[in-house]
Protein backbone atom coordinates (compact mmCIF):
# COMPACT_ATOMS: atom_id res chain seq x y z
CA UNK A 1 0.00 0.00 0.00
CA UNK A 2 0.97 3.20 0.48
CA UNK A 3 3.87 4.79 3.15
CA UNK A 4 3.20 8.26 3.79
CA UNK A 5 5.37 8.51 7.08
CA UNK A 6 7.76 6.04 6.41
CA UNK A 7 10.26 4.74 9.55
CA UNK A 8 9.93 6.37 12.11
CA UNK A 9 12.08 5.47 15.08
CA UNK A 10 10.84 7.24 17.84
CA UNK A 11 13.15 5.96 20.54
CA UNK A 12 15.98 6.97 18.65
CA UNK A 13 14.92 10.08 17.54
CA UNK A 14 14.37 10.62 21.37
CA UNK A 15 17.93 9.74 22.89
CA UNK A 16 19.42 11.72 20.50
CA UNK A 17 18.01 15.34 20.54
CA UNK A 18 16.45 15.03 25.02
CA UNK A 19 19.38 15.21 25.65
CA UNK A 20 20.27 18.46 23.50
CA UNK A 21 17.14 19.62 25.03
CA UNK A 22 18.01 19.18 28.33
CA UNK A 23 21.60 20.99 28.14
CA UNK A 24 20.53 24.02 26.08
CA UNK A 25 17.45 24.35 29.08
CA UNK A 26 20.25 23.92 31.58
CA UNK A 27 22.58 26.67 30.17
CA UNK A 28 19.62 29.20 29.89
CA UNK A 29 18.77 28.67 33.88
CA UNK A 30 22.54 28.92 34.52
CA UNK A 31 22.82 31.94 32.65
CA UNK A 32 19.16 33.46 33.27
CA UNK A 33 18.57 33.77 29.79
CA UNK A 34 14.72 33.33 30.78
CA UNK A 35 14.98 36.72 32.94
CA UNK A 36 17.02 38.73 30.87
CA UNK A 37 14.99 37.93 27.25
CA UNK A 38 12.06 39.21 29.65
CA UNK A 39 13.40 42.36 31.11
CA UNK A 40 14.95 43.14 26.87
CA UNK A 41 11.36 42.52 25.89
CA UNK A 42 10.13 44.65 28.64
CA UNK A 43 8.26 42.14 30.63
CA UNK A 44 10.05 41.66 33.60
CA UNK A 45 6.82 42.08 35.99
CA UNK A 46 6.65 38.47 34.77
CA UNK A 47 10.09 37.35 36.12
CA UNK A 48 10.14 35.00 39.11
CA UNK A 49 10.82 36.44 42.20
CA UNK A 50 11.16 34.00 45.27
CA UNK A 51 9.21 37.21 47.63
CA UNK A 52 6.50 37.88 45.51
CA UNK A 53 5.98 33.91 44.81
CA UNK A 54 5.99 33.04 48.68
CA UNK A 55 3.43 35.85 49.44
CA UNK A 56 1.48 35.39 46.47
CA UNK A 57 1.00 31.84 47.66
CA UNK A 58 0.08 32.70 50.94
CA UNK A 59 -2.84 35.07 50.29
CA UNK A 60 -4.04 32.19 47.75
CA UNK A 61 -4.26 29.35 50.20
CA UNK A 62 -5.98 31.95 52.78
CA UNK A 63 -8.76 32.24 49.52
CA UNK A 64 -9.44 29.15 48.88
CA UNK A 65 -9.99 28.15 52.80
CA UNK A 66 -12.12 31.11 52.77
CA UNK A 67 -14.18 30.33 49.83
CA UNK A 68 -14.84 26.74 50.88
CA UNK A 69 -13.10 25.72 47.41
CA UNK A 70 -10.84 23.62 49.07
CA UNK A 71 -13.78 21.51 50.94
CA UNK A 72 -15.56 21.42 48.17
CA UNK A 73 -13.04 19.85 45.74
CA UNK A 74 -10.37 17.94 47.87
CA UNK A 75 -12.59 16.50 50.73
CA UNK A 76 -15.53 15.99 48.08
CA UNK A 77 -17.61 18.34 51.00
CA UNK A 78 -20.80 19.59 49.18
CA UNK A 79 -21.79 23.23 50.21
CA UNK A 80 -24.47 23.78 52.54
């Protein structure tokens, strides 16, 4: 019949560019290339910043405790 894809090796294809993928994503943390393509593009209200990420967490646990979401979806707790 007829072979539109052909071969494809998937495994192989795999152990030979994850790896690539893995060291080019491991020299752009090292480097911060992440924060500093941000702050060129002027976006850097969208960096990661270990202050604003702790608090931001905080006040977002005390809403959902607040709102009942939490009962309602992780204990399976209907509202009354």
């Amino acid at each position: 019949m007829f072979q539109v894809m052909g071969n494809v090796n998937l495994a192989y294809n795999f152990t030979k560019y994850f790896p690539l993928l893995l060291i080019v994503l491991v020299l752009c943390n090292m480097f911060e290339i992440y924060g500093k393509t941000l702050m060129k593009l002027g976006l850097s209200n969208y960096r990661f910043n270990e202050e604003t990420t702790s608090d931001k967490v905080e006040d977002g646990k005390t809403l959902l405790y607040k709102s009942n979401f939490f009962d309602q979806v992780f204990l399976n707790i209907s509202p009354q």
